[in-house]
C-alpha atoms as a PDB file:
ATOM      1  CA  UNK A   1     111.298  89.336  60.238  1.00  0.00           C
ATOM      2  CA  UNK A   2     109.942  86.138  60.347  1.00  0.00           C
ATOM      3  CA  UNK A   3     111.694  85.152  63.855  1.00  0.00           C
ATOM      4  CA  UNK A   4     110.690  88.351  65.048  1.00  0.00           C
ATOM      5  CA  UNK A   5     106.702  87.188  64.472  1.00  0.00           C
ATOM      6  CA  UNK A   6     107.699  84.037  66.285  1.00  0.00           C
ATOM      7  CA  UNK A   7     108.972  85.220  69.211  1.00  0.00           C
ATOM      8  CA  UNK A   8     106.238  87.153  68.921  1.00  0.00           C
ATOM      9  CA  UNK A   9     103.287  84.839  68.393  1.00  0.00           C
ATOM     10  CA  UNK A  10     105.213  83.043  71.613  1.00  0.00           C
ATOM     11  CA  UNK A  11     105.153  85.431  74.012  1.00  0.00           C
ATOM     12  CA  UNK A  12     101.012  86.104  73.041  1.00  0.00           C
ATOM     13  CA  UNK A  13     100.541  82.360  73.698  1.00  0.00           C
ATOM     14  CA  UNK A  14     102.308  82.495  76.514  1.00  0.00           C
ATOM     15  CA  UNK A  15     100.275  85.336  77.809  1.00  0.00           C
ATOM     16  CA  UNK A  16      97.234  83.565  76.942  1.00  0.00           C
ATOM     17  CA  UNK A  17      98.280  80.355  78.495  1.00  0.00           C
ATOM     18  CA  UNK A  18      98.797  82.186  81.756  1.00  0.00           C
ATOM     19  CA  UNK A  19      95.909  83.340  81.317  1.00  0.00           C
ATOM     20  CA  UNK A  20      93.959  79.968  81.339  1.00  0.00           C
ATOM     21  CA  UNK A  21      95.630  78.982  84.242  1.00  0.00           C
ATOM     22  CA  UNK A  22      94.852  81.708  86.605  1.00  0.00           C
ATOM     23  CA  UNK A  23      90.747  81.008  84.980  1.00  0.00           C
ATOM     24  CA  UNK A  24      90.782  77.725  85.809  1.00  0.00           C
ATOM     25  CA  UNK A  25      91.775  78.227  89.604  1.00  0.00           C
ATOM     26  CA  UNK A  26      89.038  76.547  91.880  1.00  0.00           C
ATOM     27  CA  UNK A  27      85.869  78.098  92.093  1.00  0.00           C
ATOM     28  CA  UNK A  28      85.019  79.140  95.619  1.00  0.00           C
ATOM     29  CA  UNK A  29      82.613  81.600  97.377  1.00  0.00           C
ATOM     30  CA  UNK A  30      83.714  84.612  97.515  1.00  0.00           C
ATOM     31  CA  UNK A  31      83.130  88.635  98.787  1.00  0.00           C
ATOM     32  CA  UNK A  32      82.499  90.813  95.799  1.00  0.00           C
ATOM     33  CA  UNK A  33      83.476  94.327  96.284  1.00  0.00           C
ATOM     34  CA  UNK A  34      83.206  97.663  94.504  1.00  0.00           C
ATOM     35  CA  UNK A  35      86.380 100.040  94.266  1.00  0.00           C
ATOM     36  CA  UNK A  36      87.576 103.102  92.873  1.00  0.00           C
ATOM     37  CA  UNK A  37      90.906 103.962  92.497  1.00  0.00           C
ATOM     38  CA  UNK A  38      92.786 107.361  91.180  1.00  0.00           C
ATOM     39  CA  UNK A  39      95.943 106.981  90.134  1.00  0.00           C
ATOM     40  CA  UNK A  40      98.440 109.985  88.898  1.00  0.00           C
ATOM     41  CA  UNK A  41     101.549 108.640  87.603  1.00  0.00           C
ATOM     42  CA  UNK A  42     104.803 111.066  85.928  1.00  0.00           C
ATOM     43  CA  UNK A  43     107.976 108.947  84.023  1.00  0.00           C
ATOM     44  CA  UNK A  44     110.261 110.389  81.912  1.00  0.00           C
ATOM     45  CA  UNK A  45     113.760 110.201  80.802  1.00  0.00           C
ATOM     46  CA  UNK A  46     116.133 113.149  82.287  1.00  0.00           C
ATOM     47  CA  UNK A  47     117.598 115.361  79.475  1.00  0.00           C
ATOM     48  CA  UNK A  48     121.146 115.603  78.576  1.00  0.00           C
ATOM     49  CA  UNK A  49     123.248 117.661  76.399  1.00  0.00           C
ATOM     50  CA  UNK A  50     123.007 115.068  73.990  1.00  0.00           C
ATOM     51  CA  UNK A  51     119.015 114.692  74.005  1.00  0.00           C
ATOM     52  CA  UNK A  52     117.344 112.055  76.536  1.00  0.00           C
ATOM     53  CA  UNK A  53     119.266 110.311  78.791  1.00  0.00           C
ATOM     54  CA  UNK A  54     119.513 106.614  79.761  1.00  0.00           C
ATOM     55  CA  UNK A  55     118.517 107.668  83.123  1.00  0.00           C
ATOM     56  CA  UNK A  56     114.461 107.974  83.859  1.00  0.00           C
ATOM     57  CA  UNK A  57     112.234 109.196  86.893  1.00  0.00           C
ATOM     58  CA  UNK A  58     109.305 107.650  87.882  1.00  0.00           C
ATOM     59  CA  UNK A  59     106.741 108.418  90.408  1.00  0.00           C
ATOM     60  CA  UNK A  60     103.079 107.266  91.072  1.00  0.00           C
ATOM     61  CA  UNK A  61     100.870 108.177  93.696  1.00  0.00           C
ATOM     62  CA  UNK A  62      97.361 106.442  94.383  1.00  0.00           C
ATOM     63  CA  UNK A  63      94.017 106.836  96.436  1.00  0.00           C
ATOM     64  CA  UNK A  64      92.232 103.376  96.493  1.00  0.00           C
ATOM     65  CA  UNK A  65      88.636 103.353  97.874  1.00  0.00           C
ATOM     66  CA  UNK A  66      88.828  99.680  98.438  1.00  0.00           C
ATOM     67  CA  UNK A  67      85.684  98.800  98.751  1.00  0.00           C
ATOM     68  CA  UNK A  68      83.244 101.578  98.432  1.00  0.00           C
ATOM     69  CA  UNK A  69      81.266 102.997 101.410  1.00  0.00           C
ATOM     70  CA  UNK A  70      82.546 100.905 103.604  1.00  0.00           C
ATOM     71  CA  UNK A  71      85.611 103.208 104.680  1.00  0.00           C
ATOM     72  CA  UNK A  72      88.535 101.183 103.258  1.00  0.00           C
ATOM     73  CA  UNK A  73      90.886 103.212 101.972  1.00  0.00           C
ATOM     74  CA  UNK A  74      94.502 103.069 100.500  1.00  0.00           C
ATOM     75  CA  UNK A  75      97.146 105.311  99.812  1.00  0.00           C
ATOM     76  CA  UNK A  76     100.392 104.704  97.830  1.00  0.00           C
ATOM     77  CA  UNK A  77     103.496 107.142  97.045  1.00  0.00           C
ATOM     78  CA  UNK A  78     105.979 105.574  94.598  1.00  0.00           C
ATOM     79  CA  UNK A  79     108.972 107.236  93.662  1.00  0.00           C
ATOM     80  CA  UNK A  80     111.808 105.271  91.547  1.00  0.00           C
ATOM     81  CA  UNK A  81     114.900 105.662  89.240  1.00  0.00           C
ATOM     82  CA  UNK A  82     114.996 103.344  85.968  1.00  0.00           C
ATOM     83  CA  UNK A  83     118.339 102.920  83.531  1.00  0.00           C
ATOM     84  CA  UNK A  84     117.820 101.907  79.907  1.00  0.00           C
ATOM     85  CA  UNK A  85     120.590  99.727  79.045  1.00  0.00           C
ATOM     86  CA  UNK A  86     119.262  98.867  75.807  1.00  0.00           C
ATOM     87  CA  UNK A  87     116.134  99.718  73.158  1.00  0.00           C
ATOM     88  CA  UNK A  88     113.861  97.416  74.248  1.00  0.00           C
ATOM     89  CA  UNK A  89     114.481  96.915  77.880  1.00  0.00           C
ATOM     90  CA  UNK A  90     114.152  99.202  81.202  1.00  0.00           C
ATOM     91  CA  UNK A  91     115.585  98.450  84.563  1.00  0.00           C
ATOM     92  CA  UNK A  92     114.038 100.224  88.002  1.00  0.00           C
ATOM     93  CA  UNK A  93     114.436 100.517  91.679  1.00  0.00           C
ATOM     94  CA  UNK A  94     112.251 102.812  93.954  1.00  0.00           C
ATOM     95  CA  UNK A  95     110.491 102.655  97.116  1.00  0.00           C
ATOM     96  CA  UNK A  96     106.772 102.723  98.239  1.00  0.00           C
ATOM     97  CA  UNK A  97     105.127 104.131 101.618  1.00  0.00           C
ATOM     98  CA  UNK A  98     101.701 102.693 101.990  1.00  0.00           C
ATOM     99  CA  UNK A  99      98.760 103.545 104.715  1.00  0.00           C
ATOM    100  CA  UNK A 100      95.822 101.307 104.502  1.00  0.00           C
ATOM    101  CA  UNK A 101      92.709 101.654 106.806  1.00  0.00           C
ATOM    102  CA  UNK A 102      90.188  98.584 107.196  1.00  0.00           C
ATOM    103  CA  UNK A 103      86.651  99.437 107.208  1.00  0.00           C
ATOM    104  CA  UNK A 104      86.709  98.962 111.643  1.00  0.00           C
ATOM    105  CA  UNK A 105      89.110 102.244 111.548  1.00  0.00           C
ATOM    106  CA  UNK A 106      92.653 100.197 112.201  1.00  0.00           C
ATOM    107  CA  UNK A 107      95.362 101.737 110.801  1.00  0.00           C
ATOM    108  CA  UNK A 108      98.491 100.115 108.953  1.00  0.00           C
ATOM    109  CA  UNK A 109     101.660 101.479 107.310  1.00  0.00           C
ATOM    110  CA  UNK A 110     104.308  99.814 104.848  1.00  0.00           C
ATOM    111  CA  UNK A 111     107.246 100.804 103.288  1.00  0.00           C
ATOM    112  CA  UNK A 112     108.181  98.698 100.859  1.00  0.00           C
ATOM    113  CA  UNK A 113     111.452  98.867  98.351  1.00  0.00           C
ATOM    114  CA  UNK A 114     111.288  97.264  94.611  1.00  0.00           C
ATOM    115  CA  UNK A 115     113.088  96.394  91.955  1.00  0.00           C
ATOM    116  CA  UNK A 116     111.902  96.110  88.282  1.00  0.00           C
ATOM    117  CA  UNK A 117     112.981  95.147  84.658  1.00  0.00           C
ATOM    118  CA  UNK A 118     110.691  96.302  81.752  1.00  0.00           C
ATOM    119  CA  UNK A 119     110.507  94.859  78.549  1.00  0.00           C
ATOM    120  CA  UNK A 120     109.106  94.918  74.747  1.00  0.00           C
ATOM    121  CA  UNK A 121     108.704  91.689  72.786  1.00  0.00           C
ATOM    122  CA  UNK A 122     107.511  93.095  69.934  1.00  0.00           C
ATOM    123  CA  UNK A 123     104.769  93.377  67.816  1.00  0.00           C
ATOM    124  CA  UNK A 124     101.574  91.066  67.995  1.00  0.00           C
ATOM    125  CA  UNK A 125      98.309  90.618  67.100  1.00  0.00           C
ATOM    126  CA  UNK A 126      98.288  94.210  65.231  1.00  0.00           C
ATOM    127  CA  UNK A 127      99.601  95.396  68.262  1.00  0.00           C
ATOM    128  CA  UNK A 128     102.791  95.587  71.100  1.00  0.00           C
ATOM    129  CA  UNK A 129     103.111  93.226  73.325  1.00  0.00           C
ATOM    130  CA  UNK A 130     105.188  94.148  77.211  1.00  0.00           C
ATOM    131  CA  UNK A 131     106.223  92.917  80.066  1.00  0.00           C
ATOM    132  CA  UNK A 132     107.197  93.764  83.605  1.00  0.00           C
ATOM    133  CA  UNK A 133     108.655  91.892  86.208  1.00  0.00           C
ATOM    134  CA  UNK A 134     108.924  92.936  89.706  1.00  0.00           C
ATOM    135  CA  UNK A 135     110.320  92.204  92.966  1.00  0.00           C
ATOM    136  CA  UNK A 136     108.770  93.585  96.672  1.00  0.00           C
ATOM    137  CA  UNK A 137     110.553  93.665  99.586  1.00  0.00           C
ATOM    138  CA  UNK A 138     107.284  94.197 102.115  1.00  0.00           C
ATOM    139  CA  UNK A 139     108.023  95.857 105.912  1.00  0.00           C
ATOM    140  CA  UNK A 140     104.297  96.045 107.395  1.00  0.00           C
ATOM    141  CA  UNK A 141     104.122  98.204 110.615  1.00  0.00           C
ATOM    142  CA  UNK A 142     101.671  94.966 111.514  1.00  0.00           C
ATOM    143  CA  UNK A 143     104.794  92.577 112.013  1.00  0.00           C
ATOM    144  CA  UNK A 144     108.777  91.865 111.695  1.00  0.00           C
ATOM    145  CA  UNK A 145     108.987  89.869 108.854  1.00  0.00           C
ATOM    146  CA  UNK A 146     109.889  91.161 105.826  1.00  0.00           C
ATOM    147  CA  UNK A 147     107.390  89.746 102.817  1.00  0.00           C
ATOM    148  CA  UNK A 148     108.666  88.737  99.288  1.00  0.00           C
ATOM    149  CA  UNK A 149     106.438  89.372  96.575  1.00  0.00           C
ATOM    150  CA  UNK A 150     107.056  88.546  92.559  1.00  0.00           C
ATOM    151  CA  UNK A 151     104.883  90.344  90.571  1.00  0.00           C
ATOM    152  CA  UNK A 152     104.510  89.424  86.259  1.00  0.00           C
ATOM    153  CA  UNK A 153     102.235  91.548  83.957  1.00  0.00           C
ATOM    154  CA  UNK A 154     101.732  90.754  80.724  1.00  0.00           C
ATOM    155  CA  UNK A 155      99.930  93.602  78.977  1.00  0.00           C
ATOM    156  CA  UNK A 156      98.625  94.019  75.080  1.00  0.00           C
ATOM    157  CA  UNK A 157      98.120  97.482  73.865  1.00  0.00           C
ATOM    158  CA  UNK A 158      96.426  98.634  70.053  1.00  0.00           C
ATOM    159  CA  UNK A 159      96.025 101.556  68.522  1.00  0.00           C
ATOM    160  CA  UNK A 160      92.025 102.169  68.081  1.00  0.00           C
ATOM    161  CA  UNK A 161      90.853 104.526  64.945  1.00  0.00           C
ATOM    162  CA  UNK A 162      92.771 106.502  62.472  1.00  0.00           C
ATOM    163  CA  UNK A 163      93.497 108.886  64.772  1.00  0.00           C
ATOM    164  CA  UNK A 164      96.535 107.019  66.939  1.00  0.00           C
ATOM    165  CA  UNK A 165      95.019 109.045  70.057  1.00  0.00           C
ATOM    166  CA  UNK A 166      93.124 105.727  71.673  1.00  0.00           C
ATOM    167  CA  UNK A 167      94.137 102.107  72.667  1.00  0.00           C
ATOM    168  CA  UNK A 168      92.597  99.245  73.864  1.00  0.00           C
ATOM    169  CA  UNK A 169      95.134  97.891  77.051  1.00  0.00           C
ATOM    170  CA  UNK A 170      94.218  94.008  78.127  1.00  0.00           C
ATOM    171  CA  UNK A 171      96.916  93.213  81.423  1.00  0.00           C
ATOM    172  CA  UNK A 172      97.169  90.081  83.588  1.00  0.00           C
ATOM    173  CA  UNK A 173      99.791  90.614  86.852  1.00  0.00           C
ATOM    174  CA  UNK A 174      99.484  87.497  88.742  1.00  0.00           C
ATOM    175  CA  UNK A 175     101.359  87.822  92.502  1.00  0.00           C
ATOM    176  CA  UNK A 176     103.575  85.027  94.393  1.00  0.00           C
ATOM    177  CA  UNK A 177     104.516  85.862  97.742  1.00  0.00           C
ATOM    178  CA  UNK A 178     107.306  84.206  98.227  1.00  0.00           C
ATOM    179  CA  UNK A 179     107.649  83.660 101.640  1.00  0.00           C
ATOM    180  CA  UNK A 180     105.616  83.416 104.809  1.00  0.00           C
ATOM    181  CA  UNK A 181     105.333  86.316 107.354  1.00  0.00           C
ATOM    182  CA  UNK A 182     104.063  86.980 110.710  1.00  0.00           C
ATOM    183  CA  UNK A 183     101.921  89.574 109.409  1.00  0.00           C
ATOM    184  CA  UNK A 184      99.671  87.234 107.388  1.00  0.00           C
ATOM    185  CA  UNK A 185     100.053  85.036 104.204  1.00  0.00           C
ATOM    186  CA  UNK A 186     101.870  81.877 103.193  1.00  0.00           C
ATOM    187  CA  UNK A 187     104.022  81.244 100.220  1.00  0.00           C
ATOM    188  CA  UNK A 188     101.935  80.767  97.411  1.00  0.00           C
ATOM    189  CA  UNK A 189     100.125  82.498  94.651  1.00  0.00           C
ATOM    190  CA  UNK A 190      98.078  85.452  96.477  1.00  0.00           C
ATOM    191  CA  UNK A 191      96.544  87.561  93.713  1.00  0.00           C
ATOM    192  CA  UNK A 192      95.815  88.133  90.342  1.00  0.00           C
ATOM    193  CA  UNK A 193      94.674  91.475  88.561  1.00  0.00           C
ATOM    194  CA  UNK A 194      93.542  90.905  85.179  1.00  0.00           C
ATOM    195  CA  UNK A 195      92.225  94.981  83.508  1.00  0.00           C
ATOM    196  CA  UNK A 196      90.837  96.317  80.527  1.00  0.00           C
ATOM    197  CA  UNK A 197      90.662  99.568  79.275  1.00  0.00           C
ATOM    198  CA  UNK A 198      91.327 102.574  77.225  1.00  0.00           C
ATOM    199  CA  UNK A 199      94.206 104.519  76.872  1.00  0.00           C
ATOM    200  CA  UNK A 200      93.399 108.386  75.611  1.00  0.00           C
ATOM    201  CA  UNK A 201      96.232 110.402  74.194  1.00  0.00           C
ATOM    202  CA  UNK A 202      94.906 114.232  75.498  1.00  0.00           C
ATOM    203  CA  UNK A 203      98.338 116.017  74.439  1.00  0.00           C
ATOM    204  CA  UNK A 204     101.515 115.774  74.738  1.00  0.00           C
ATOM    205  CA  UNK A 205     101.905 116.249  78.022  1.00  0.00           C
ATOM    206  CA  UNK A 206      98.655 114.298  79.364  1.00  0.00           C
ATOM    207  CA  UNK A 207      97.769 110.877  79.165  1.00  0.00           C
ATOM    208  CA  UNK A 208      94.208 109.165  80.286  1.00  0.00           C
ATOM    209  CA  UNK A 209      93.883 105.542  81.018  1.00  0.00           C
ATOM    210  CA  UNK A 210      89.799 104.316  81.995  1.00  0.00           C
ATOM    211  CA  UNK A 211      89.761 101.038  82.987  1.00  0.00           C
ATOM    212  CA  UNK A 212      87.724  98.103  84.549  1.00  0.00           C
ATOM    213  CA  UNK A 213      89.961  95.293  86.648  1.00  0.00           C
ATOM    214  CA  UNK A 214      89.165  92.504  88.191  1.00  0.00           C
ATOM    215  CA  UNK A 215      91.709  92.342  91.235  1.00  0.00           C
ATOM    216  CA  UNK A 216      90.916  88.216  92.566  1.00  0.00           C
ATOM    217  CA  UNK A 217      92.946  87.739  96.225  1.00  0.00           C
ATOM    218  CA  UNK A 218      93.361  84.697  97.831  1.00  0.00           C
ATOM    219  CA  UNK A 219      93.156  84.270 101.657  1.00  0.00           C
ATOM    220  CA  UNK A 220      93.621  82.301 104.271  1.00  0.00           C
ATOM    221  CA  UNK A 221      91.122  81.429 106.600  1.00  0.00           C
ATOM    222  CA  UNK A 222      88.386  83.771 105.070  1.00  0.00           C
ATOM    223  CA  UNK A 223      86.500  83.599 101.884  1.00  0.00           C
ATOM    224  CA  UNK A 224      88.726  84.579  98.700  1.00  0.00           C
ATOM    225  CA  UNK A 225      87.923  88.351  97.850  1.00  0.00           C
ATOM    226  CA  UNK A 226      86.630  89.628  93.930  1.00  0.00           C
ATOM    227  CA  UNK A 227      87.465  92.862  93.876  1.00  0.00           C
ATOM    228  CA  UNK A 228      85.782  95.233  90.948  1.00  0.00           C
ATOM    229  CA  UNK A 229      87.420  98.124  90.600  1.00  0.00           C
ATOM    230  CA  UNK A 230      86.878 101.311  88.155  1.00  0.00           C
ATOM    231  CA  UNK A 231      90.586 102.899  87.204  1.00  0.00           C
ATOM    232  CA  UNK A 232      91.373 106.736  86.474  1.00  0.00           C
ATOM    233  CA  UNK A 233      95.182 107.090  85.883  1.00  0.00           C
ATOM    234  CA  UNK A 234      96.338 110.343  84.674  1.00  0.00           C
ATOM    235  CA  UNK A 235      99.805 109.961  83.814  1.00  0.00           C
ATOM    236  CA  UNK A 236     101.543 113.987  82.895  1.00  0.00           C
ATOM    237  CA  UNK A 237     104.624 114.659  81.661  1.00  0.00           C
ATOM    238  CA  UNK A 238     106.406 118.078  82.884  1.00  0.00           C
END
């Protein structure tokens, strides 16, 4: 018990240290925006014979108003298939079609195949601490190159009230690209998304997450973006 708490009291500072880092990145001007984005999102495992199987769907599909009347809008489709090869761990593969429109009207599209590994440190803090790391293999109707992206989220969730229908969710998911591309972007960090929110427990079947994040992008040749943007994710079980 007691080298559980470790690891987990590691894995919070940890968090927190990454954390600090990604605050104390220069200051720089940069273009504040206002954005809304809807998010429905379905997981499950598949049933067996024998109850729940190792074997999980996933699928998320998003509208992103990017930056609020100024036309910029997003839309994601992300199917995937996830294996559970052990209590505490989750590994997934899907793929992701993308159309983005810029506030002039131009048009882009991106498909975009990933690979994931979830996992559960434990408890901390009077709550559970997880994280997911992911990989992005980027094709961007915009150029040839294909763009390598590592993606890390730490996220803390607790249980709010005597009820166990709310909790408070605080996530950081800092992104590397790994590579340079035609298309735009060097190797280096490129964004971070830091959120928090609430999680409401509706039923059994429907899940309601309200949330604020701060989604911080770094560019090149332009001034860094700020991005504040309101979250509705429904996620529904079937």
């Amino acid at each position: 018990m007691i080298q559980a708490n470790r690891r987990s009291n590691f894995w919070a500072a940890a968090a927190l240290a990454a954390s600090s880092l990604v605050a104390m990145s220069p200051a720089n001007a940069t273009d504040d925006n206002i954005g809304l984005w809807a998010v429905f999102t379905t997981t499950d495992a598949f049933s067996s014979d024998n109850g729940d199987s190792r074997w999980s769907y996933w699928f998320d599909g998003q509208v992103r108003l990017q930056d609020i009347g100024s036309g910029a809008t997003q839309f994601l489709a992300r199917p995937g298939i996830g294996y559970r090869p052990g209590k505490n761990l989750r590994l997934w593969a899907g793929y992701a079609r993308v159309e983005s429109e810029n506030a002039s009207g131009s048009r882009s599209f991106e498909n975009r195949y990933w690979q994931q590994l979830n996992w559960t440190t434990g408890s901390a803090l009077d709550g559970n601490l997880t994280m997911r790391a992911r990989l992005e293999e980027k094709h961007l109707s915009t150029g040839d190159d294909v763009g390598l992206v590592l993606r890390f989220r730490t996220q803390y969730s607790r249980p709010i009230g005597a009820q166990g229908d709310k909790n408070l969710i605080v996530s950081l998911e800092p992104f590397y690209n790994l590579n340079a591309t035609d298309w735009g972007g060097k190797s280096r960090l490129a964004q971070n998304r830091t959120l928090v929110g609430m999680r409401w427990t509706l039923s059994d079947k429907l899940r309601l997450t309200t949330a604020y994040m701060n989604q911080f992008v770094w560019r090149d040749g332009a001034e860094d973006a700020s991005n504040h943007v309101a979250i509705l994710n429904f996620n529904v079980k079937f």
